[in-house]
N, C-alpha and C. Protein backbone atom coordinates (compact mmCIF):
# COMPACT_ATOMS: atom_id res chain seq x y z
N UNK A 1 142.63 153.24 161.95
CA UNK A 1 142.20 154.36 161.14
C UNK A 1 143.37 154.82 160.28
N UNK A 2 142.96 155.31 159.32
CA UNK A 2 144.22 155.42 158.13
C UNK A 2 144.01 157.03 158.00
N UNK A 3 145.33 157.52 157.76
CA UNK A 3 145.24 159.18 157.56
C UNK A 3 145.17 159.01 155.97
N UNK A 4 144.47 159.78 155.44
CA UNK A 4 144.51 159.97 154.13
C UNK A 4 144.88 161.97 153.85
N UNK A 5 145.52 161.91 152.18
CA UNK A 5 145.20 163.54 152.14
C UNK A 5 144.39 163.44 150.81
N UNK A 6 143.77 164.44 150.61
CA UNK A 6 142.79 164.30 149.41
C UNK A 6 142.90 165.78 148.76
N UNK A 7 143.51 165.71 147.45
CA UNK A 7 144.00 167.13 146.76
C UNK A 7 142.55 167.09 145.84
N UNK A 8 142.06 168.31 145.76
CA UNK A 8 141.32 168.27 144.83
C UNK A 8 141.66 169.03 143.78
N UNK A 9 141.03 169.22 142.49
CA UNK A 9 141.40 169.72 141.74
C UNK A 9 140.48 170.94 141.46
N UNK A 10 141.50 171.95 140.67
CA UNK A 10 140.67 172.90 140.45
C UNK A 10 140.10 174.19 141.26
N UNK A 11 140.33 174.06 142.67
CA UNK A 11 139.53 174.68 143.85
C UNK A 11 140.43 176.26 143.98
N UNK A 12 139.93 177.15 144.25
CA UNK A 12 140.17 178.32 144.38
C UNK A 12 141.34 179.18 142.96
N UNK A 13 141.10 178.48 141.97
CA UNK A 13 140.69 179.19 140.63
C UNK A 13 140.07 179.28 139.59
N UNK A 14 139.97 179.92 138.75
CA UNK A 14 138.85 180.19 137.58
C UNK A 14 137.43 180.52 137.82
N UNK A 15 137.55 180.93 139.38
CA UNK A 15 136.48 182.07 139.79
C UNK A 15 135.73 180.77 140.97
N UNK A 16 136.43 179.56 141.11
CA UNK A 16 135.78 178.36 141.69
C UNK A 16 136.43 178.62 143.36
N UNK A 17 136.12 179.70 144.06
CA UNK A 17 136.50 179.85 145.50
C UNK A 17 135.81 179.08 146.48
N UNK A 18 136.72 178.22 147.45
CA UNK A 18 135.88 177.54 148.19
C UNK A 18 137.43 177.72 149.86
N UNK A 19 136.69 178.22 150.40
CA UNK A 19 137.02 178.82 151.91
C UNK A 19 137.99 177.52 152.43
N UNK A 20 138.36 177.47 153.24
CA UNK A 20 139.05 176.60 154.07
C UNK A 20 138.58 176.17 155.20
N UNK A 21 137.92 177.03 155.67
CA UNK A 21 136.98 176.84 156.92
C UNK A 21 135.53 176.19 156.29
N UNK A 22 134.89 176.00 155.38
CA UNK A 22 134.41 175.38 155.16
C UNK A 22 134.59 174.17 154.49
N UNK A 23 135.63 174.01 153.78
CA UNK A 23 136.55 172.70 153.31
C UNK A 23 136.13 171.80 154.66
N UNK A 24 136.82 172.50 155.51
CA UNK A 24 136.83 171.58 156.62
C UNK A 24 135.77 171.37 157.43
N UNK A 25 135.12 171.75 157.04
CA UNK A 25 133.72 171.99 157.91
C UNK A 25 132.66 170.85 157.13
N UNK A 26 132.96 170.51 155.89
CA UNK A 26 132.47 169.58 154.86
C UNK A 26 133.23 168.48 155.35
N UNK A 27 134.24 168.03 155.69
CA UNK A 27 134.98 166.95 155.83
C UNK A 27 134.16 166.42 157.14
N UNK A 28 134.37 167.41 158.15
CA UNK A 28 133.90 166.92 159.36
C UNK A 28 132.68 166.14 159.47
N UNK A 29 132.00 166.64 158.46
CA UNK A 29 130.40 166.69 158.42
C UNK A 29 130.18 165.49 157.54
N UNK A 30 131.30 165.20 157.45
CA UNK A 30 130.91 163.93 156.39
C UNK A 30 131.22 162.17 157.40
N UNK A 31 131.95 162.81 158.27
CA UNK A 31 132.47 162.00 159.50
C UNK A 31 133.75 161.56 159.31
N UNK A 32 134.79 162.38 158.98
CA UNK A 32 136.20 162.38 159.21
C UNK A 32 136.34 162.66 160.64
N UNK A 33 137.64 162.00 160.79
CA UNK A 33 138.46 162.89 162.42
C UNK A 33 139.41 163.77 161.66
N UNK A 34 140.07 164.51 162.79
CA UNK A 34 141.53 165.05 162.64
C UNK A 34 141.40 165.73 161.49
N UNK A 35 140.22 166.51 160.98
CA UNK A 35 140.78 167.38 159.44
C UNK A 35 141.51 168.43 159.86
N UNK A 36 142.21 168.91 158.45
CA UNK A 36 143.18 170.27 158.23
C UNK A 36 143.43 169.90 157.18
N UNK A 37 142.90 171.42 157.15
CA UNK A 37 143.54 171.91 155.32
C UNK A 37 144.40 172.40 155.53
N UNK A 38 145.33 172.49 154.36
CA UNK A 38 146.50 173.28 154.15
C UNK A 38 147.22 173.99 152.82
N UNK A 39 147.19 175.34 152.99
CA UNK A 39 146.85 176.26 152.47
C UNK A 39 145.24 176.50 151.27
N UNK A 40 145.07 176.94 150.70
CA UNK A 40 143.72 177.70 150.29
C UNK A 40 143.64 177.05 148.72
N UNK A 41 144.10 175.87 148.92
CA UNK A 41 144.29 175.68 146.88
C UNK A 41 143.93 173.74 146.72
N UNK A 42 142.93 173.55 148.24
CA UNK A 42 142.51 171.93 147.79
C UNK A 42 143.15 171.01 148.67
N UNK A 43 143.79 171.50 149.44
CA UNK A 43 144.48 170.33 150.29
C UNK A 43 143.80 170.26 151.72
N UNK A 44 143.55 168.77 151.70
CA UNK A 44 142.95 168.21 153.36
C UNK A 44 143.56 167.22 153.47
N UNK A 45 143.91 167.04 155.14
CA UNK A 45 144.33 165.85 155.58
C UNK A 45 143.40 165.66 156.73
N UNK A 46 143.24 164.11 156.94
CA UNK A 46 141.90 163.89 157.17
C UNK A 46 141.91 161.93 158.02
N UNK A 47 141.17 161.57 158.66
CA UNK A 47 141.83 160.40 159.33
C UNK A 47 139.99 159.41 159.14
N UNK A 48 140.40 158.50 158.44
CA UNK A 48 139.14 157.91 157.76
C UNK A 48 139.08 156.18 157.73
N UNK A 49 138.39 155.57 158.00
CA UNK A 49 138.05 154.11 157.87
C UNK A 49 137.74 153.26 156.45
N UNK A 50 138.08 153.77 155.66
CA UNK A 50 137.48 153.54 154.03
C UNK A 50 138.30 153.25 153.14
N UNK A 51 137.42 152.12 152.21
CA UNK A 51 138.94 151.99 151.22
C UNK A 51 138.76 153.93 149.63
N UNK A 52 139.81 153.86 149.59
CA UNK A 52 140.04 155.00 148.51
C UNK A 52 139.00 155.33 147.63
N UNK A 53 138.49 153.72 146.81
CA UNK A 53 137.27 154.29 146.05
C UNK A 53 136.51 154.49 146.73
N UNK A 54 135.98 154.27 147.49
CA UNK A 54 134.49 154.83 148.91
C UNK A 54 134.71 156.38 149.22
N UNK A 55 135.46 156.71 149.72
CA UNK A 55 136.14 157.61 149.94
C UNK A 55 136.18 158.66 148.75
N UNK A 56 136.29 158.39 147.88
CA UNK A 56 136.82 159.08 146.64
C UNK A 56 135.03 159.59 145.76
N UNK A 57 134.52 158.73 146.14
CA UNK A 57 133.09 158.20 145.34
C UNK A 57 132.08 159.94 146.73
N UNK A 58 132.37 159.80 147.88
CA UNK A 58 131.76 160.23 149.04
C UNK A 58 132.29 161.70 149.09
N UNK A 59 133.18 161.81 148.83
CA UNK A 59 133.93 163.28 149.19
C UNK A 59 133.40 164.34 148.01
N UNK A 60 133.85 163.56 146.54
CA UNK A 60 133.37 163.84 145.14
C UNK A 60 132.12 164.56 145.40
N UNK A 61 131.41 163.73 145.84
CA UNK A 61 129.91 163.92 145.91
C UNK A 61 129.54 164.99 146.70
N UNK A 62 130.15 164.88 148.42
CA UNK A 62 129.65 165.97 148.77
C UNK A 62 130.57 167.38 148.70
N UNK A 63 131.37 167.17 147.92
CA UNK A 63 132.11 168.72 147.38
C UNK A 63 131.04 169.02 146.13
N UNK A 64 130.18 168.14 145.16
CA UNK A 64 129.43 168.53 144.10
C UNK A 64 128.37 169.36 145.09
N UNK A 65 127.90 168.44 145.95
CA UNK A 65 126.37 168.99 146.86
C UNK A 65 126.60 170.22 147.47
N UNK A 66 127.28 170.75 147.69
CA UNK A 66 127.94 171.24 149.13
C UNK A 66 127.88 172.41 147.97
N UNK A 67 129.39 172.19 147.25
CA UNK A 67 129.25 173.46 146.53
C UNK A 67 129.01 174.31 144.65
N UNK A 68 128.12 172.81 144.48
CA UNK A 68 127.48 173.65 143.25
C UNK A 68 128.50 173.15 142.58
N UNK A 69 129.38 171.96 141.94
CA UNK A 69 130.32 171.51 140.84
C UNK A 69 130.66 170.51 140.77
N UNK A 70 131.09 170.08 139.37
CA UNK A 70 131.63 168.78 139.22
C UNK A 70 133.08 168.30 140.36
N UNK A 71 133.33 167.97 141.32
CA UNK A 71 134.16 167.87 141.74
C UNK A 71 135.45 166.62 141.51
N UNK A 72 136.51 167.04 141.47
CA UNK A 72 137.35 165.86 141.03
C UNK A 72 138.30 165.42 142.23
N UNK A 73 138.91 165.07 142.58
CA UNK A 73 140.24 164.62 144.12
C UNK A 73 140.65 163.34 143.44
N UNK A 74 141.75 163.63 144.25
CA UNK A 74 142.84 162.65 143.77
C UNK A 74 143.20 162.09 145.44
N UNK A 75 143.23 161.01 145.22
CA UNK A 75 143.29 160.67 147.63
C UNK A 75 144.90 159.77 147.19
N UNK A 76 145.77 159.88 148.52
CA UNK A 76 146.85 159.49 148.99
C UNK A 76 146.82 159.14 150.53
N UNK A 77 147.40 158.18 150.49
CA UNK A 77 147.79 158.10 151.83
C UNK A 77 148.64 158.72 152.55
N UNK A 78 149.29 159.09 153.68
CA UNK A 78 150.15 160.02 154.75
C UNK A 78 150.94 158.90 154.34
N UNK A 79 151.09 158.26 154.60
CA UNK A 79 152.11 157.25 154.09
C UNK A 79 152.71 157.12 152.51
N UNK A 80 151.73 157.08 151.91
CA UNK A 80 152.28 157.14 150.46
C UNK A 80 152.57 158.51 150.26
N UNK A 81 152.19 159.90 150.71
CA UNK A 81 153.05 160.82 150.48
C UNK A 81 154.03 161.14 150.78
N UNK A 82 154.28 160.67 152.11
CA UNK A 82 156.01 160.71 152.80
C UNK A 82 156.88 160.14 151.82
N UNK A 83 156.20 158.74 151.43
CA UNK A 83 157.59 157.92 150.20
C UNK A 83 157.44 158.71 148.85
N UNK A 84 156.04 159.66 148.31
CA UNK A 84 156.47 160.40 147.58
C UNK A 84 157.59 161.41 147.32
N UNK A 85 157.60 162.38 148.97
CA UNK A 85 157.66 163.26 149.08
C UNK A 85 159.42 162.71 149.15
N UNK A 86 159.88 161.40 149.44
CA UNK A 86 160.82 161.16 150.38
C UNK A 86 162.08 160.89 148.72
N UNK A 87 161.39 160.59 147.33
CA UNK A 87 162.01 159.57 146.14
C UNK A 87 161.89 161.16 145.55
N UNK A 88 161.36 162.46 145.70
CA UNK A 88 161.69 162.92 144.54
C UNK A 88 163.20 163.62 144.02
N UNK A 89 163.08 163.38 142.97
CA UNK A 89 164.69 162.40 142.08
C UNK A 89 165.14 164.16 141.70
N UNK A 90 164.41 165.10 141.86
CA UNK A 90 165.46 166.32 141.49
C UNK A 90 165.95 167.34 142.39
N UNK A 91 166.54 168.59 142.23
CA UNK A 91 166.80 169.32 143.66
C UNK A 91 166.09 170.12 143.53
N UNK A 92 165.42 169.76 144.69
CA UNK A 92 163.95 170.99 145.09
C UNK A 92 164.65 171.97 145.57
N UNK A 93 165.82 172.48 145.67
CA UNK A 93 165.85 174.05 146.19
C UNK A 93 166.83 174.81 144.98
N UNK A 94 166.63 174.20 144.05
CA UNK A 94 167.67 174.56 142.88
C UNK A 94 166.95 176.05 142.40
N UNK A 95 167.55 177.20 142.20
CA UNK A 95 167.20 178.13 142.08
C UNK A 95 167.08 178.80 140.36
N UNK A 96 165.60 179.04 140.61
CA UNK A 96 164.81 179.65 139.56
C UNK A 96 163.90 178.17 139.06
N UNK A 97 163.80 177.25 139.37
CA UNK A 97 162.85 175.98 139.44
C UNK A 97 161.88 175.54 140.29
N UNK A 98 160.64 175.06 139.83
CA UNK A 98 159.57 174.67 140.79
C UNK A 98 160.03 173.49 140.59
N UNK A 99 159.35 172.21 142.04
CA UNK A 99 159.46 171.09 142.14
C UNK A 99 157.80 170.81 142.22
N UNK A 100 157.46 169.99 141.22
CA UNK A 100 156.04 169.82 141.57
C UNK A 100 155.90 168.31 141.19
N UNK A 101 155.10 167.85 141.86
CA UNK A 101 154.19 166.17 141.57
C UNK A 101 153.47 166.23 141.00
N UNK A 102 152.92 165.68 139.96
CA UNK A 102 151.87 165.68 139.71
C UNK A 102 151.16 164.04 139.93
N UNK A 103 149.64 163.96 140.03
CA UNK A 103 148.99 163.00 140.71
C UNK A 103 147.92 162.48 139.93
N UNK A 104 147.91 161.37 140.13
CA UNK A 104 146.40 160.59 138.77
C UNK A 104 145.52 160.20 139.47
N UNK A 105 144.58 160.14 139.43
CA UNK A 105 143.46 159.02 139.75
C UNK A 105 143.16 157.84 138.50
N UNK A 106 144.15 157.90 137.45
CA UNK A 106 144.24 157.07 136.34
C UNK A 106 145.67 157.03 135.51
N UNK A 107 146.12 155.56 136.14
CA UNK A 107 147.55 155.16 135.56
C UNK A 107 147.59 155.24 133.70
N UNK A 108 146.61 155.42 133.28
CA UNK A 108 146.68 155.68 131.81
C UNK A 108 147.57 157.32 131.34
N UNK A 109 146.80 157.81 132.49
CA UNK A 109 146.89 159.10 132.07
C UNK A 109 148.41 159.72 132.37
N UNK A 110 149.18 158.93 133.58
CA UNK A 110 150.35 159.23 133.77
C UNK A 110 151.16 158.79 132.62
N UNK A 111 150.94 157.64 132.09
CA UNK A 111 151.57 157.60 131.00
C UNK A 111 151.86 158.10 129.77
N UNK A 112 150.28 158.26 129.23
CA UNK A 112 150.39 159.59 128.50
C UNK A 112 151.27 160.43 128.54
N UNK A 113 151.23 161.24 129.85
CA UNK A 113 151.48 162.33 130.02
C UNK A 113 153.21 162.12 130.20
N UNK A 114 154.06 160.87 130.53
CA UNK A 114 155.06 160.43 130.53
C UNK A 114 155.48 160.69 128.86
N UNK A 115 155.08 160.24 128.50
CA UNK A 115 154.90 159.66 127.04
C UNK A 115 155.28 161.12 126.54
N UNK A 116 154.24 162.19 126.47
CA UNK A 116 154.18 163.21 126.00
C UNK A 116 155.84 164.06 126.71
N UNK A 117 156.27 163.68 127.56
CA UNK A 117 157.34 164.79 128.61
C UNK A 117 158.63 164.31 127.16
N UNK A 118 158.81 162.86 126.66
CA UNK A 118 159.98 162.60 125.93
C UNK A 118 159.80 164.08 125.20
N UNK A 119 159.24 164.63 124.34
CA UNK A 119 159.47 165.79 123.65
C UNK A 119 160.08 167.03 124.14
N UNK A 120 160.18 167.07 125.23
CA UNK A 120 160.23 168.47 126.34
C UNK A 120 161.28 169.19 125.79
N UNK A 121 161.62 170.73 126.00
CA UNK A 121 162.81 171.10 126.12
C UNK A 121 163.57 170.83 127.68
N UNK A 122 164.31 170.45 127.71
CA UNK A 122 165.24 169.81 129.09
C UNK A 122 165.79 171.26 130.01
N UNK A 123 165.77 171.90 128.78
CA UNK A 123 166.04 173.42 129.43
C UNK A 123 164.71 174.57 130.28
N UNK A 124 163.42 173.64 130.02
CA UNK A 124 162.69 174.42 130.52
C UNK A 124 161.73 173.39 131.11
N UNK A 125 161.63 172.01 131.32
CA UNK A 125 160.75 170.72 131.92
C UNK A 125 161.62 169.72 132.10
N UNK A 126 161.42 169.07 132.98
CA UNK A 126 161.68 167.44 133.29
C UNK A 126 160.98 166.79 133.97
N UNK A 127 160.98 166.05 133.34
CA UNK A 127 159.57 164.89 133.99
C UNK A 127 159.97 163.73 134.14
N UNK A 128 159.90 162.80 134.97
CA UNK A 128 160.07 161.40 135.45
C UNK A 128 159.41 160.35 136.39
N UNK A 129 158.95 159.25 136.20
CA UNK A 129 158.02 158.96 136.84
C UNK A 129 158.55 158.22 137.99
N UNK A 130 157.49 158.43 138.86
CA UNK A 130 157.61 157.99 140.55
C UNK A 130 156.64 156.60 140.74
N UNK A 131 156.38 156.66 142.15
CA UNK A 131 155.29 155.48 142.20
C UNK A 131 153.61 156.07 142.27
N UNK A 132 153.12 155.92 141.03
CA UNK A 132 152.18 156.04 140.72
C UNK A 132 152.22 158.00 140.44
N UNK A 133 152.95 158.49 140.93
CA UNK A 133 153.11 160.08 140.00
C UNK A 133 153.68 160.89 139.10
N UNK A 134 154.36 161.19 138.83
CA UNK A 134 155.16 161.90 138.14
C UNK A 134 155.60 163.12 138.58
N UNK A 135 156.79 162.95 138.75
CA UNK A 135 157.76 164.48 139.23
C UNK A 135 158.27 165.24 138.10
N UNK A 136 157.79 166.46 138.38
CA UNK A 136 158.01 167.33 137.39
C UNK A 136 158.82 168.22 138.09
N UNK A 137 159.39 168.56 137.37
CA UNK A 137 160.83 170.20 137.48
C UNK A 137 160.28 171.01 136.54
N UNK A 138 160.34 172.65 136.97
CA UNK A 138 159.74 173.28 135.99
C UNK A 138 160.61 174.21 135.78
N UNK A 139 161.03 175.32 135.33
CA UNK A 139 161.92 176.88 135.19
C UNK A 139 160.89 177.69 135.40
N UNK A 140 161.04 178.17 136.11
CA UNK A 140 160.46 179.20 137.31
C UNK A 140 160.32 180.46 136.02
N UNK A 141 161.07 180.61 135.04
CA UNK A 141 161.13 181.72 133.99
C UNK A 141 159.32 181.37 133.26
N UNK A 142 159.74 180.45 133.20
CA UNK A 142 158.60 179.73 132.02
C UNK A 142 157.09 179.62 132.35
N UNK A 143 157.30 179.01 133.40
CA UNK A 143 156.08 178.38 134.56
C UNK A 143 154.74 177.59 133.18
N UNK A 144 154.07 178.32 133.83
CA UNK A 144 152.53 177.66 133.15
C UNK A 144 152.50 178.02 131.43
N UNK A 145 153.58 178.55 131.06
CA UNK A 145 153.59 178.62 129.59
C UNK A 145 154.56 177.56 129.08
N UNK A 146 155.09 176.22 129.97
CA UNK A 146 156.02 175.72 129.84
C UNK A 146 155.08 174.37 128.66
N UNK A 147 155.84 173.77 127.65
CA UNK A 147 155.44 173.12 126.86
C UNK A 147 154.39 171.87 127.61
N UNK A 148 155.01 171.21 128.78
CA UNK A 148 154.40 170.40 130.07
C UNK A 148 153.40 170.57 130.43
N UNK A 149 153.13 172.15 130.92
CA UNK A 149 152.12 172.88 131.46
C UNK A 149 150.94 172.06 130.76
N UNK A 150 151.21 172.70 129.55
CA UNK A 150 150.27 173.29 128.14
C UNK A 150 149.38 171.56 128.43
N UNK A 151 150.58 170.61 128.02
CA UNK A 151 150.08 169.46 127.61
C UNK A 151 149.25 168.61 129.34
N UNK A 152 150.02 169.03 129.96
CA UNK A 152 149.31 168.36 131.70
C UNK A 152 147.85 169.08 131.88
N UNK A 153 147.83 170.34 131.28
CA UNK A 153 146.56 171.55 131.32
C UNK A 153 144.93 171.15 130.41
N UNK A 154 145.44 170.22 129.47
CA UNK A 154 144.37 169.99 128.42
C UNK A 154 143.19 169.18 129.21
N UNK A 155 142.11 169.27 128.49
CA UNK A 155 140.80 169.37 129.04
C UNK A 155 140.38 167.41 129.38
N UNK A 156 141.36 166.95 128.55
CA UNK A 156 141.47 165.15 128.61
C UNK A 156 141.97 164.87 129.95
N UNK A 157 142.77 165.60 130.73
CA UNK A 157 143.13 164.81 132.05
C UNK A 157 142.89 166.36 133.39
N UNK A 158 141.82 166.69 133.56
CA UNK A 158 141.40 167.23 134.58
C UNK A 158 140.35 166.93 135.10
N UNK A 159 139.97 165.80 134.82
CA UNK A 159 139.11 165.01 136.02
C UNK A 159 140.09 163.92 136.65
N UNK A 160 141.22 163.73 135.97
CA UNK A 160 142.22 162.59 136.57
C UNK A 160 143.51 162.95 137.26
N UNK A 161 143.95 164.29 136.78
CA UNK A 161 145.20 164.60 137.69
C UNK A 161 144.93 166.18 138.07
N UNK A 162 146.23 166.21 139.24
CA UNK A 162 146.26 166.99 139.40
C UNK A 162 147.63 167.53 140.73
N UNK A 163 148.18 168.50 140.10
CA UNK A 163 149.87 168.62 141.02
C UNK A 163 149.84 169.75 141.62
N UNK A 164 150.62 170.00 142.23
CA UNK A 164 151.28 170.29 143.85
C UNK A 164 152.58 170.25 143.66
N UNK A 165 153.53 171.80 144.18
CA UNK A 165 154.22 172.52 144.35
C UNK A 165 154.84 171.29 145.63
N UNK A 166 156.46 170.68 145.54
CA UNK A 166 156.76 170.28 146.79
C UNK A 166 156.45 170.61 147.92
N UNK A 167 156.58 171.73 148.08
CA UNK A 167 156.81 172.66 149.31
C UNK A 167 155.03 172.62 150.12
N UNK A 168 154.22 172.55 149.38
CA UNK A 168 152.75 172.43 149.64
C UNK A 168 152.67 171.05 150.17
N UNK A 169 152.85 169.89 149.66
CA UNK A 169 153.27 168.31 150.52
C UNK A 169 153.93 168.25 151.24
N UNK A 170 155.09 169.19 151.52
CA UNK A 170 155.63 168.81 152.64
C UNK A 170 154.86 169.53 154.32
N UNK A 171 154.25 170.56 153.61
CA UNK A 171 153.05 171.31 154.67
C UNK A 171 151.97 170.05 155.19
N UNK A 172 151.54 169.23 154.39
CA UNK A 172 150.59 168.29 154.53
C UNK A 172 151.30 167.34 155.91
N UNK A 173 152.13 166.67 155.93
CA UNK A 173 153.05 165.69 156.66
C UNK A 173 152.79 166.32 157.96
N UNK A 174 152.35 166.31 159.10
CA UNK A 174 152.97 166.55 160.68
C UNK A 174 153.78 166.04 161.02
């Protein structure tokens, strides 16, 4: 059995609240072992027999049924997040900076979005790519008004990505 974590996107903002106790209560019900969410913003870890697209195709679906929306997730393995969590290339405790990943369900779109970071101000984003994500550094001054933000935020890649605060992945790991 393979642990998977499955971030979804979108979940408990823009008025889109969905409980934790029922997160998990959907997982179970779908025939996972071992669920837990962690914290209130899309994160489950979850212990499953399936390859990713099955999985990805099944969860989608019953987060649409379940609760009334297009649902999007992005799935990782416990394994592939440890070597995420284990390569990222900046200092996560550097003060007045977020450390965040961001995550695809489409290698096009990381590139893009690679593509798009060459422009950045260096003083307020950095972006660099990982295996299969992209690590972003942000200035904690700036946050979601940061040029990155703007361009990771557009309406072309929110069915395909979606990031996480280090400190939230490393909650995921037991």
């Amino acid at each position: 059995m393979t642990t998977w974590i499955a971030l979804l996107r979108g979940v408990n903002v823009n008025g889109r609240t969905i409980r934790s106790v029922d997160l998990a209560a959907l997982f179970t019900e779908l025939g996972f072992a071992d669920v837990k969410t962690v914290l209130a913003s899309g994160n489950v870890r979850f212990d499953a027999d399936a390859t990713a697209a099955a999985l990805k195709k099944r969860i989608e679906k019953g987060l649409g049924d379940r609760f009334g929306y297009e649902a999007w997730i992005v799935l990782v393995t416990l394994a592939e997040l440890e070597a995420i969590i284990e390569a990222f290339p900046f200092d996560a405790e550097r003060d007045g900076w977020h450390p965040y990943v961001l995550f695809s369900s489409d290698a096009g779109s990381l590139e893009e979005l690679l593509s798009a970071a060459d422009d950045l101000d260096a003083a307020d984003d950095v972006v660099t790519s990982g295996d299969g994500v992209l690590y972003w550094h942000n200035r904690r001054a700036v946050g979601v008004d940061s040029a990155f933000s703007k361009v990771a935020g557009k309406a072309k890649y929110r069915s395909s990505t979606t990031n996480r605060n280090l400190r939230t992945l490393r909650k995921l790991v037991p």
